[in-house]
C-alpha atoms as a PDB file:
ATOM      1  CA  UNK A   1       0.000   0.000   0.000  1.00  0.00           C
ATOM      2  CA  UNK A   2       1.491   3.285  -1.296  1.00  0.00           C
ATOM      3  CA  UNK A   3       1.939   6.301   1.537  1.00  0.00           C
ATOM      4  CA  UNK A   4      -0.989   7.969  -0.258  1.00  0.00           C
ATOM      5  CA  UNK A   5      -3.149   5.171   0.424  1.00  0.00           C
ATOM      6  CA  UNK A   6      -2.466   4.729   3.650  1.00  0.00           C
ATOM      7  CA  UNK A   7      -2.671   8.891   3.854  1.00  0.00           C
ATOM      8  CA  UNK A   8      -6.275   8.459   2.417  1.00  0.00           C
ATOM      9  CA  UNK A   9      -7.181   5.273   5.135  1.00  0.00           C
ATOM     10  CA  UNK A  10      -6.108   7.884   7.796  1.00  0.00           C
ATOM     11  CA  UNK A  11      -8.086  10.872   7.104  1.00  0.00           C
ATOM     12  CA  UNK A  12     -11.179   8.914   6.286  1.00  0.00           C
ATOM     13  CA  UNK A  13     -10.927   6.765   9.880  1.00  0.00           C
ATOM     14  CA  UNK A  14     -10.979  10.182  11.754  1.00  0.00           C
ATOM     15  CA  UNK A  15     -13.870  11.865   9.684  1.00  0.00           C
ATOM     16  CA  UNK A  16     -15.637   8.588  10.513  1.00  0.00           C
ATOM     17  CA  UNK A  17     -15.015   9.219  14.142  1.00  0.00           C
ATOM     18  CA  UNK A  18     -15.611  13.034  13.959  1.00  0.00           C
ATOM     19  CA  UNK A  19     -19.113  11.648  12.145  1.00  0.00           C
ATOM     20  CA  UNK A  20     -20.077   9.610  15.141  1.00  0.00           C
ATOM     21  CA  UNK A  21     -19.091  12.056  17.528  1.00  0.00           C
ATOM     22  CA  UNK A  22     -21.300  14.610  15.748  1.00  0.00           C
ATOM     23  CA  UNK A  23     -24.233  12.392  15.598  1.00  0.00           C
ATOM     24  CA  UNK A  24     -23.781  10.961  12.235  1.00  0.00           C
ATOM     25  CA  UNK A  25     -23.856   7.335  12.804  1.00  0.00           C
ATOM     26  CA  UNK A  26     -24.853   5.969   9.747  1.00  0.00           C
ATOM     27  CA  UNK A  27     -22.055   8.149   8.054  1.00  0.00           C
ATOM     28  CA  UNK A  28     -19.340   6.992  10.403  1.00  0.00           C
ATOM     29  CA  UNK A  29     -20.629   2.993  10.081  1.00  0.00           C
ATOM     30  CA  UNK A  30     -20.306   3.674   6.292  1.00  0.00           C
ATOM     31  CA  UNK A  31     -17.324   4.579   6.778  1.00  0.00           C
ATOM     32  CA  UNK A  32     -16.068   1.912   8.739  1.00  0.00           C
ATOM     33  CA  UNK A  33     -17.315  -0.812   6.656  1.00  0.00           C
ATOM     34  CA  UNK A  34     -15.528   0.158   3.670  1.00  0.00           C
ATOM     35  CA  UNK A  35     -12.188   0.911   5.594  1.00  0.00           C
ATOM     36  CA  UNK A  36     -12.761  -3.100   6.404  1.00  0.00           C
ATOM     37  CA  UNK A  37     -11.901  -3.947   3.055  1.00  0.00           C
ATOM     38  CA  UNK A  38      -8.220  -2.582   3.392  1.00  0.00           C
ATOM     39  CA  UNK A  39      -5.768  -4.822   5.069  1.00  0.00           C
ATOM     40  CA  UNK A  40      -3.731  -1.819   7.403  1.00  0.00           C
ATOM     41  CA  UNK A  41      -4.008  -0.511  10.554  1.00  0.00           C
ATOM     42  CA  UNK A  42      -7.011   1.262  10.232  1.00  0.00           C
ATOM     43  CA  UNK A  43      -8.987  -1.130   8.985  1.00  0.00           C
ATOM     44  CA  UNK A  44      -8.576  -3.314  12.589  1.00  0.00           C
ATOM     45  CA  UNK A  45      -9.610   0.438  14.107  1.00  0.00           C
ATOM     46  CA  UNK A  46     -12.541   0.339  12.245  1.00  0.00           C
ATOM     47  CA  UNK A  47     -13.629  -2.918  13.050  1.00  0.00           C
ATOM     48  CA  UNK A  48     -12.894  -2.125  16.583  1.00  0.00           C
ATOM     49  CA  UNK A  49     -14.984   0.693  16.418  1.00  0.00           C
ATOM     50  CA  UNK A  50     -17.635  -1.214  14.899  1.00  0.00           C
ATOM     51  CA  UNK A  51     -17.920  -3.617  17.443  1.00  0.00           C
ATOM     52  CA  UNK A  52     -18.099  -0.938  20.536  1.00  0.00           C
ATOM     53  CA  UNK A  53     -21.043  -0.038  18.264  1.00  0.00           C
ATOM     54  CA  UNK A  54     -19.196   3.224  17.177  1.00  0.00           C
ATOM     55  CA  UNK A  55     -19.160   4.019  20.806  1.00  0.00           C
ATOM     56  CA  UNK A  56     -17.437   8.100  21.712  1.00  0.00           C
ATOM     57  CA  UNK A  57     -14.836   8.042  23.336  1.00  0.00           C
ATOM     58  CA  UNK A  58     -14.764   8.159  27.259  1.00  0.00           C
ATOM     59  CA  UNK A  59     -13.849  11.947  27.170  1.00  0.00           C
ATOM     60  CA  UNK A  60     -16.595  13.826  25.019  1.00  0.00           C
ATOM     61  CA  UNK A  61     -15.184  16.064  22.144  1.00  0.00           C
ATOM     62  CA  UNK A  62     -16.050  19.274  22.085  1.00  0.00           C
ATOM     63  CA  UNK A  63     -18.422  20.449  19.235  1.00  0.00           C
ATOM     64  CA  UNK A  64     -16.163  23.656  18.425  1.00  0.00           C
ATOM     65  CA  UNK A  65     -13.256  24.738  16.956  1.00  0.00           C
ATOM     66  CA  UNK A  66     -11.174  22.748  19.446  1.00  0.00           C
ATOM     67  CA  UNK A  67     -12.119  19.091  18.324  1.00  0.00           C
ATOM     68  CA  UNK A  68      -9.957  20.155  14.874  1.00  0.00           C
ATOM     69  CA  UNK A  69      -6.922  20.853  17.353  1.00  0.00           C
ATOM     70  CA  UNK A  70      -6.872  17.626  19.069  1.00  0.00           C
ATOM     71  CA  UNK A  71      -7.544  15.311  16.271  1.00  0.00           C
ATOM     72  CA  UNK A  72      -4.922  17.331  14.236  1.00  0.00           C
ATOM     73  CA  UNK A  73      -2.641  16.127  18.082  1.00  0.00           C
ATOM     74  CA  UNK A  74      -3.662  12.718  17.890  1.00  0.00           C
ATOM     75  CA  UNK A  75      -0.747  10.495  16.855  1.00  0.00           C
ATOM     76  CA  UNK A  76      -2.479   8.495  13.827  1.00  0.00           C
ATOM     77  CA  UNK A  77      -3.844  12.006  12.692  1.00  0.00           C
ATOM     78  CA  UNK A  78      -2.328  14.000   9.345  1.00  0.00           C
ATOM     79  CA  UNK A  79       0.885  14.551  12.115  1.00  0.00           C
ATOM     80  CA  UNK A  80       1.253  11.074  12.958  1.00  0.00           C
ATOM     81  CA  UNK A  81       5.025  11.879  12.289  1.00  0.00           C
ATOM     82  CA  UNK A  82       7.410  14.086  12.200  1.00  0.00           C
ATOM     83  CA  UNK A  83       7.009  15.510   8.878  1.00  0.00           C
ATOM     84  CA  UNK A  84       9.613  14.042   5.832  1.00  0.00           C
ATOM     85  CA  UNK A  85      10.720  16.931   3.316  1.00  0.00           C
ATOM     86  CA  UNK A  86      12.196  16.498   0.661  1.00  0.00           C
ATOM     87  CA  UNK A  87      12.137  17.680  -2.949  1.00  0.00           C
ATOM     88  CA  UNK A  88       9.554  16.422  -5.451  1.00  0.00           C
ATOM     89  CA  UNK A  89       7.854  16.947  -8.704  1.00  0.00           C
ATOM     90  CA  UNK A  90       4.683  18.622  -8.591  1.00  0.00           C
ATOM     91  CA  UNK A  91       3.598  16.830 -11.452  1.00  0.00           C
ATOM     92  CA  UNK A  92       4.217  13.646  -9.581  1.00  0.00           C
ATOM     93  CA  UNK A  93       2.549  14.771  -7.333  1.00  0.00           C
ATOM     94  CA  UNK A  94      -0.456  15.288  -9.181  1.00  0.00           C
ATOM     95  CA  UNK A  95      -0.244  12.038 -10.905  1.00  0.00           C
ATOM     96  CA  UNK A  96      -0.110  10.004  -7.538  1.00  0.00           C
ATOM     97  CA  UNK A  97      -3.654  11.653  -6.862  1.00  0.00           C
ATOM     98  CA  UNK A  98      -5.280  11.173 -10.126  1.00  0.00           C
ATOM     99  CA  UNK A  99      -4.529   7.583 -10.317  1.00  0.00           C
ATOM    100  CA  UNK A 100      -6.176   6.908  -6.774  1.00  0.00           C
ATOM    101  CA  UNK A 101      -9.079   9.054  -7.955  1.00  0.00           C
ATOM    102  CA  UNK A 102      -9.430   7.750 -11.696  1.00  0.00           C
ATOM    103  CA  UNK A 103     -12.598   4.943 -10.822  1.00  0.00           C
ATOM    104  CA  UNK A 104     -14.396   7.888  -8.845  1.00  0.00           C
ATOM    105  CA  UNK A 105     -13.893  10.383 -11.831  1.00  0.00           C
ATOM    106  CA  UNK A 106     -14.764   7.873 -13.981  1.00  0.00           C
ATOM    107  CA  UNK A 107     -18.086   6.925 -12.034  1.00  0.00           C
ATOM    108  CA  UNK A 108     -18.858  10.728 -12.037  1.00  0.00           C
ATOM    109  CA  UNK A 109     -18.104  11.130 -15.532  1.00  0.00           C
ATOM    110  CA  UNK A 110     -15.438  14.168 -14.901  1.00  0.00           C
ATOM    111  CA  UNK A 111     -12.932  14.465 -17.526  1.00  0.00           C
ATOM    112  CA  UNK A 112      -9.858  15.643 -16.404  1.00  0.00           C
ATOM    113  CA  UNK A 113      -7.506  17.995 -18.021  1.00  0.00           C
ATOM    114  CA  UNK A 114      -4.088  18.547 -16.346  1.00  0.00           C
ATOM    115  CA  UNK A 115      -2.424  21.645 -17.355  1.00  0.00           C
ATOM    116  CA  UNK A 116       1.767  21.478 -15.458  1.00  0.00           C
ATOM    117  CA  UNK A 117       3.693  24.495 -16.539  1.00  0.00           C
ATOM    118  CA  UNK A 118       7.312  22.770 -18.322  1.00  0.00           C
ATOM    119  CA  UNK A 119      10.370  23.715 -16.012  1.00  0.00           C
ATOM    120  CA  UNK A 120       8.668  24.068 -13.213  1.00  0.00           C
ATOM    121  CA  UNK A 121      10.592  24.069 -10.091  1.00  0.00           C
ATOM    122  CA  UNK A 122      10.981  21.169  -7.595  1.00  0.00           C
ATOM    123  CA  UNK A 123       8.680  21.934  -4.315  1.00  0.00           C
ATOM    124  CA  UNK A 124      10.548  20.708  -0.693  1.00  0.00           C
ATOM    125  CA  UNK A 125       7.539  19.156   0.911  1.00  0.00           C
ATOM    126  CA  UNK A 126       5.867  16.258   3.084  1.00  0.00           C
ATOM    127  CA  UNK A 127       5.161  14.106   0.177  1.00  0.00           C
ATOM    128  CA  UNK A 128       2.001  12.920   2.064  1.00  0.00           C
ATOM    129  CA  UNK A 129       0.633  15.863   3.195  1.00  0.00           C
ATOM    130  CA  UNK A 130       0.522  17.366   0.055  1.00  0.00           C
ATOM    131  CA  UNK A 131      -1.306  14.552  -1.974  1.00  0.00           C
ATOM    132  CA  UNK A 132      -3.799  14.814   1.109  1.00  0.00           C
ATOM    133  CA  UNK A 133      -4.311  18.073   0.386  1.00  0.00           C
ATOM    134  CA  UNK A 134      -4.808  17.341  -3.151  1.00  0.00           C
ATOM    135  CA  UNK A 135      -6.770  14.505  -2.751  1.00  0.00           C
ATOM    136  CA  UNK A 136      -9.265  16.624  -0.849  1.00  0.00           C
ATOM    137  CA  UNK A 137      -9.502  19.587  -3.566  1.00  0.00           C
ATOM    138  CA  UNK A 138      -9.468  16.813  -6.315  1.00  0.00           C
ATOM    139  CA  UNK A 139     -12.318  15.123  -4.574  1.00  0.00           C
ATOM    140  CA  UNK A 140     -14.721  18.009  -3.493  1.00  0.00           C
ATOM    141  CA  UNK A 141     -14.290  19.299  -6.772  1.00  0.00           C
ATOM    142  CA  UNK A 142     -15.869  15.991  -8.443  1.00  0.00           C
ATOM    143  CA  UNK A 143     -18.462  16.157  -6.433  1.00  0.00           C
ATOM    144  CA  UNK A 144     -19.373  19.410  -7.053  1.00  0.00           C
ATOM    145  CA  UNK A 145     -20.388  18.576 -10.346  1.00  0.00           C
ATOM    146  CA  UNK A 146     -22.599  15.739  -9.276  1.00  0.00           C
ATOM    147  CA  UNK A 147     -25.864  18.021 -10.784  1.00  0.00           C
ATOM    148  CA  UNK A 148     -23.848  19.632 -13.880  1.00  0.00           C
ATOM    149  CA  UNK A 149     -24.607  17.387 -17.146  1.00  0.00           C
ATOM    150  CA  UNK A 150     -22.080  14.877 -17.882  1.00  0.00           C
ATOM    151  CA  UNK A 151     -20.913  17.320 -20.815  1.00  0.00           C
ATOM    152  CA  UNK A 152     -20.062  19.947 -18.477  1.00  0.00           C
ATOM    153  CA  UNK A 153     -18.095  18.018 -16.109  1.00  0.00           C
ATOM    154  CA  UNK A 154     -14.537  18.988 -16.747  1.00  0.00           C
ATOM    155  CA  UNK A 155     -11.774  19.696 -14.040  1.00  0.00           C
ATOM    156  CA  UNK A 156      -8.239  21.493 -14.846  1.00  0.00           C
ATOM    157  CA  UNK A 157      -5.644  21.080 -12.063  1.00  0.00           C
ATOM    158  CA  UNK A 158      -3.037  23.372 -12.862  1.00  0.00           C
ATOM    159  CA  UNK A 159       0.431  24.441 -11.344  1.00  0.00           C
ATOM    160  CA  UNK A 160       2.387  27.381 -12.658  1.00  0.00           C
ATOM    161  CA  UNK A 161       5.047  29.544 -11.431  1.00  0.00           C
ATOM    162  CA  UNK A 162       3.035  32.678 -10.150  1.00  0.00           C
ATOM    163  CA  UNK A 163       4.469  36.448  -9.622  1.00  0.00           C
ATOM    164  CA  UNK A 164       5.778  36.064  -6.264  1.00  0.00           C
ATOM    165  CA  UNK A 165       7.994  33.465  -7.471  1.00  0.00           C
ATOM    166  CA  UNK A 166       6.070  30.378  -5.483  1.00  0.00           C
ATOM    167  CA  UNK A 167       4.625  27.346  -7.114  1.00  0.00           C
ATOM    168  CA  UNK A 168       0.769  27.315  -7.435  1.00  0.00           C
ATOM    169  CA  UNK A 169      -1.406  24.552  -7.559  1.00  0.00           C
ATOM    170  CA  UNK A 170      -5.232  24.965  -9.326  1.00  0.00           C
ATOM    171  CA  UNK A 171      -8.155  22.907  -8.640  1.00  0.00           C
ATOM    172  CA  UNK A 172     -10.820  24.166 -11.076  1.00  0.00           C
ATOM    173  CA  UNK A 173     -14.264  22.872 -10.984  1.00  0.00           C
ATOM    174  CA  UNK A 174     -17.382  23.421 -13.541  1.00  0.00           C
ATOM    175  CA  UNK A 175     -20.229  22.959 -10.867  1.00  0.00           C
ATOM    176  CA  UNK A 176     -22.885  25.528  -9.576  1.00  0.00           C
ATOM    177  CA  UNK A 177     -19.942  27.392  -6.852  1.00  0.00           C
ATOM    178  CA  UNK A 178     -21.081  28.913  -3.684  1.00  0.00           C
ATOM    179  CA  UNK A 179     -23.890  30.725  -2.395  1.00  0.00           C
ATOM    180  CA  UNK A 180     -23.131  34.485  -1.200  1.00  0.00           C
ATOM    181  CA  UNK A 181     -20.993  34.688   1.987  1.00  0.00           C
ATOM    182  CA  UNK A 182     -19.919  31.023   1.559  1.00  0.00           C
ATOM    183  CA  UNK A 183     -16.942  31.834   0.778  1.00  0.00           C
ATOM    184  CA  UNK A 184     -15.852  33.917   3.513  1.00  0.00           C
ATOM    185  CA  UNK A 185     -16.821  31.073   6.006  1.00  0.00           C
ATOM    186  CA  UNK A 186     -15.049  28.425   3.621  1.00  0.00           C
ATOM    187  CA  UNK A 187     -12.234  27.377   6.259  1.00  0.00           C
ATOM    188  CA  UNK A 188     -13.809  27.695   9.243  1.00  0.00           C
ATOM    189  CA  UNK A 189     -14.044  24.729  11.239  1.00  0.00           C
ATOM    190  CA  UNK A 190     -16.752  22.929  10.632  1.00  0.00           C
ATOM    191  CA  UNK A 191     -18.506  25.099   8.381  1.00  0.00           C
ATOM    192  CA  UNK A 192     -19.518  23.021   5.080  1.00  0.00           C
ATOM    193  CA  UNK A 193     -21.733  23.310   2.026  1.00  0.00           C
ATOM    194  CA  UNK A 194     -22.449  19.188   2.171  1.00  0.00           C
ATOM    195  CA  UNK A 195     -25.604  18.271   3.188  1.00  0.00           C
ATOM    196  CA  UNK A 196     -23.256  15.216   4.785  1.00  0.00           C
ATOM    197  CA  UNK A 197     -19.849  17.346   5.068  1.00  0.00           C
ATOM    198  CA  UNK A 198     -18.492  17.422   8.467  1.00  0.00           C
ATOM    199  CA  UNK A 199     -16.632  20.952   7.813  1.00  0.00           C
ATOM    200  CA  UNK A 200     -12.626  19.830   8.931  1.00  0.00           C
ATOM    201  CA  UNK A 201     -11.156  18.953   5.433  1.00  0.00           C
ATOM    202  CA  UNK A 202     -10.495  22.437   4.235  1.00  0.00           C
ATOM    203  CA  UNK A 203      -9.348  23.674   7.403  1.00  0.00           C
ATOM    204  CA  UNK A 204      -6.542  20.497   7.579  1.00  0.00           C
ATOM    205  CA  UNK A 205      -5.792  21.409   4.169  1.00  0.00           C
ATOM    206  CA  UNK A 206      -4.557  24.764   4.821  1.00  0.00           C
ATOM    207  CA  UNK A 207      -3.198  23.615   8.482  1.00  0.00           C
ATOM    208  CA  UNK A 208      -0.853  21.567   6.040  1.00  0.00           C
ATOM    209  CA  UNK A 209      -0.188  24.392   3.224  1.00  0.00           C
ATOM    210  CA  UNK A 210       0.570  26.892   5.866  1.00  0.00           C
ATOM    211  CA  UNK A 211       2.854  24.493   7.798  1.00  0.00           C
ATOM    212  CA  UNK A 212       4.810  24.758   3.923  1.00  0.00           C
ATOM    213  CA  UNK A 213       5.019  28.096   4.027  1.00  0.00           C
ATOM    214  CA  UNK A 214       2.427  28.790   1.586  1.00  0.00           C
ATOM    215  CA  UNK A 215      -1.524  30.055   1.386  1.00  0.00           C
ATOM    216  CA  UNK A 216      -4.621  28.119   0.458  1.00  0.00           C
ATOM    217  CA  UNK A 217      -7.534  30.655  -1.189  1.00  0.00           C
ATOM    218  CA  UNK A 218     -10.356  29.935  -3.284  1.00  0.00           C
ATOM    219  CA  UNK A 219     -11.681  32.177  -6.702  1.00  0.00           C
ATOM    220  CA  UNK A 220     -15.212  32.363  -8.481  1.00  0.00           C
ATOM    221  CA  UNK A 221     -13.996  30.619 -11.930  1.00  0.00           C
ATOM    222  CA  UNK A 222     -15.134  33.119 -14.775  1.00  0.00           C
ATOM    223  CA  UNK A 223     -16.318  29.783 -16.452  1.00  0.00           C
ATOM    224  CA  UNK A 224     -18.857  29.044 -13.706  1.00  0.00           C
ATOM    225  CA  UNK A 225     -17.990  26.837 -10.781  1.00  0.00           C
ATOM    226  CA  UNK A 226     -15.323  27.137  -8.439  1.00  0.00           C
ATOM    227  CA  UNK A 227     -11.454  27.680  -8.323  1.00  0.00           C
ATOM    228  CA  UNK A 228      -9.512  26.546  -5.404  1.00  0.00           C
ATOM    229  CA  UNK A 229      -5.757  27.120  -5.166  1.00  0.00           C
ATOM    230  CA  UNK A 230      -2.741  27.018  -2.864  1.00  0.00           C
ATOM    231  CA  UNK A 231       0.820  27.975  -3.123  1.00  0.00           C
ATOM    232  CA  UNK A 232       4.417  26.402  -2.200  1.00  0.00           C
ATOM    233  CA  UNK A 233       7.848  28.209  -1.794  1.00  0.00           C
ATOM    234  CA  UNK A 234      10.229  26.875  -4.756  1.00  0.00           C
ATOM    235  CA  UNK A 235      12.996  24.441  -3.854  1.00  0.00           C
ATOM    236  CA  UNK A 236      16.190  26.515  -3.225  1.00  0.00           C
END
């Protein structure tokens, strides 16, 4: 099982718990069940949970802003480890993500234009962390398109060398966007346009792009939908 994998298993077996501890059992037993199919450590977690009956734990979270800081402290969490930099292709990157993702856009029926500037730089980064980050920008954008017609459903991920010199990644979706004053909530904890979001994955995702010494924004796209980006320092 590649790191990205295994990066995936991990963020999915804490939204599951996050589910249950917000009262969305059936969500978090979902969950669980299909995390049974992998052979790795969380898929023994899952079944443990599963057989407490997705019991909380013995301390209740808090339903605030400060359940994102102690999952983000827990030790199987996004900072299970200390974090491993070193320099990589973006466009490997990118690849890594798109080939774990390929059935899903497939079953959506999102074609999927990637669009990596030549020469681009080399980014120093947690290999992991950045895929997860991907893999969540990747994903939400697929399924923003769920009520476009299969025609319309296209998605551009981009990366380009921008005028302050950093690396910047493009996630560009075709869907509907977001409804006024969305946006400025967007990364608040626990804030989500999902009927069955639970509100932490953009807020982890720019936990992890600041922690790189970059920004993670979002844009209207001019061709309707919605544009989320994030930057990376160059490798010196």
């Amino acid at each position: 099982m590649s790191d990205t994998q295994r990066g995936l298993s991990r963020w999915r077996y804490w939204a599951a718990r996050v589910a249950a501890h917000e009262g969305q059992q059936a969500n978090a037993k979902q969950t669980y069940e299909s995390l049974l199919m992998e052979d790795n450590y969380y898929s023994a977690m899952a079944a443990a949970r599963l057989k407490r009956t997705i019991a909380p734990n013995p301390l209740p979270l808090p339903a605030d802003a400060a359940l994102l800081s102690r999952l983000e402290a827990q030790p199987e969490f996004v900072r299970a480890r200390e974090p491993k930099l070193a320099r990589h292709a973006l466009a490997d990157l990118v690849k890594a993500v798109l080939d774990l993702l390929a059935l899903e856009a497939e079953r959506h029926r999102v074609s999927i234009d990637i669009e990596i500037a030549p020469e681009l730089p080399e980014v120093e980064v947690d290999r992991v962390m950045i895929e997860q980050v991907l893999l969540n920008l990747i994903k939400n954008a697929i399924e923003a398109m769920r009520e476009c017609a299969p025609r319309e459903r296209r998605l551009r991920v981009a990366a380009r060398r921008n005028l302050d010199d950093a690396i910047e990644v493009r996630v560009c979706d075709r869907g509907c966007g977001l409804a006024p004053g969305a946006a400025e909530q967007l990364f608040t904890p626990f804030f989500t346009t999902k009927p069955d979001g639970l509100g932490i994955g953009l807020s982890i995702c720019r936990s992890i792009v600041e922690y790189h010494g970059g920004r993670l924004f979002f844009e209207n796209n001019p061709e309707g939908g919605s544009v989320f980006a994030f930057t990376l320092p160059a490798a010196a």
